[in-house]
Protein backbone atom coordinates (compact mmCIF):
# COMPACT_ATOMS: atom_id res chain seq x y z
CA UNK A 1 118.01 101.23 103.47
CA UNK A 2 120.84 103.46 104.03
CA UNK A 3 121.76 105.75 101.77
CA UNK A 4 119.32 104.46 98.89
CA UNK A 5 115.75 105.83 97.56
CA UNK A 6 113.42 103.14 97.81
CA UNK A 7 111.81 103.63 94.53
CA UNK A 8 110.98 102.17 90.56
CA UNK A 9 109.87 103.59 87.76
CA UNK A 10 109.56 101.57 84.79
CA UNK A 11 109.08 103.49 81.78
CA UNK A 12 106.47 102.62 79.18
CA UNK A 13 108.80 102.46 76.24
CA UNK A 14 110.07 98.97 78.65
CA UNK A 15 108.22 95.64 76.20
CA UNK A 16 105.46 94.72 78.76
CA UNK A 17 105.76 97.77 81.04
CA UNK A 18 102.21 96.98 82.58
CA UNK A 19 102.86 93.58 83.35
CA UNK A 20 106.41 94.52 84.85
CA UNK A 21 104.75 97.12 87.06
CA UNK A 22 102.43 93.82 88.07
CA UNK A 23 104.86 91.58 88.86
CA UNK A 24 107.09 93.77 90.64
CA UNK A 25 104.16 95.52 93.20
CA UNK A 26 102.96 92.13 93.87
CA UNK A 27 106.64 90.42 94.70
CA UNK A 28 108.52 93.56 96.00
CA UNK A 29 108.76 94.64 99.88
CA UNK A 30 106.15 97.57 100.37
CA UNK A 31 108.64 99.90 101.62
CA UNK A 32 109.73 99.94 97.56
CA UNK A 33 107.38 102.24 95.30
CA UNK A 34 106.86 101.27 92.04
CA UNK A 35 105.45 103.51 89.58
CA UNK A 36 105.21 104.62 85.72
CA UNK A 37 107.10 106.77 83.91
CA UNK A 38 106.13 108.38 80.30
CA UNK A 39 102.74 107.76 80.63
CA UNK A 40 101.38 110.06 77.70
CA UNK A 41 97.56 109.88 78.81
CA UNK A 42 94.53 108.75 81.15
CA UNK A 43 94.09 105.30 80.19
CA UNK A 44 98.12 104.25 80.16
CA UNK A 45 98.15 106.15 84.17
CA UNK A 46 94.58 104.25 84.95
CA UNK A 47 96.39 100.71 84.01
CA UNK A 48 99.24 101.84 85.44
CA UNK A 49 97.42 102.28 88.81
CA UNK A 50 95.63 99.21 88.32
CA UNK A 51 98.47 97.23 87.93
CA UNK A 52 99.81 98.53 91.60
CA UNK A 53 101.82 101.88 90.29
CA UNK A 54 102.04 104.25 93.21
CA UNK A 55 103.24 107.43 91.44
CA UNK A 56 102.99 108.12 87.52
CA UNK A 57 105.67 110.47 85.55
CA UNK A 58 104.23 112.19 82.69
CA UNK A 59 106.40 114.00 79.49
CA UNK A 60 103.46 116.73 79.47
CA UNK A 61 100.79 118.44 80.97
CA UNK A 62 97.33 116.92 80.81
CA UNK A 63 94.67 117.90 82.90
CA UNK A 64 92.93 114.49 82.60
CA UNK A 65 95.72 112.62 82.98
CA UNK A 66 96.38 114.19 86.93
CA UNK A 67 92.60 113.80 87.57
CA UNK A 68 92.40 110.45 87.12
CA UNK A 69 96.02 109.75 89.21
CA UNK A 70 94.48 112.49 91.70
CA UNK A 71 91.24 110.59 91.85
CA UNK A 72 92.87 107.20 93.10
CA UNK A 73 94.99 109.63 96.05
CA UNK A 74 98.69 108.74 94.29
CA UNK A 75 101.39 111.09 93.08
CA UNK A 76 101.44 112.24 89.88
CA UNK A 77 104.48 114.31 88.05
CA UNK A 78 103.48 115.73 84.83
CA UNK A 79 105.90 117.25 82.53
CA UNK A 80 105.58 121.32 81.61
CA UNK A 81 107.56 123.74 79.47
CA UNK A 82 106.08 127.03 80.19
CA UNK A 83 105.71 128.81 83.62
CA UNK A 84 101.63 128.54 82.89
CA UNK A 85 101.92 125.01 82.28
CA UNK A 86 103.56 124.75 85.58
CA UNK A 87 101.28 126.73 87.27
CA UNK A 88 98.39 124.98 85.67
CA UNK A 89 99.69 121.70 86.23
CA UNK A 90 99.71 122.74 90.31
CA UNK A 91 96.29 124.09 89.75
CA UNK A 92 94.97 120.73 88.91
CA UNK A 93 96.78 119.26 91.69
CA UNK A 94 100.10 117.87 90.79
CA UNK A 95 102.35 116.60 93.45
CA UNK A 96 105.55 117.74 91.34
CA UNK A 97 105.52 119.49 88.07
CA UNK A 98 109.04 118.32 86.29
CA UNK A 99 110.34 120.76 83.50
């Protein structure tokens, strides 16, 4: 792909976001990563995952939330406001912290 970044995210506020990210991991060439975006907890990122998302985008920081995404070896970006939340975010193993 020249000149293109071979990547999805479907947002949860999309009707059926789950199912989308589904569909799309299962019919899509692998060089394409699909993932979830405003995923606001643990369970939404663990579906996500399940359904074939290979990064999750959070609006905040929660700890739980990049365990669990940490736990099944996929990249997770949470969200953070303050320079701690940043820092903690890396702490707890964040790929990319987005602010």
């Amino acid at each position: 792909m020249c000149g293109r970044i071979p990547v999805i995210e479907i947002t949860m506020t999309v009707p059926g976001a789950i199912e989308v990210i589904r569909q799309l991991s299962l019919s899509l060439d692998a060089e394409i990563a699909v993932g979830a975006g405003t995923v606001l907890d643990s369970d939404t990122a663990k579906q996500c995952l399940d359904a074939g998302a290979e990064f999750i985008v959070g609006p905040a920081f929660d700890p739980e939330m990049i365990a669990v995404v940490a736990q099944a070896d996929k990249l997770i970006m949470p969200g953070a406001l303050t320079p701690t939340e940043v820092v903690n975010a890396w702490k707890r193993g964040a790929d990319f912290v987005k602010r």
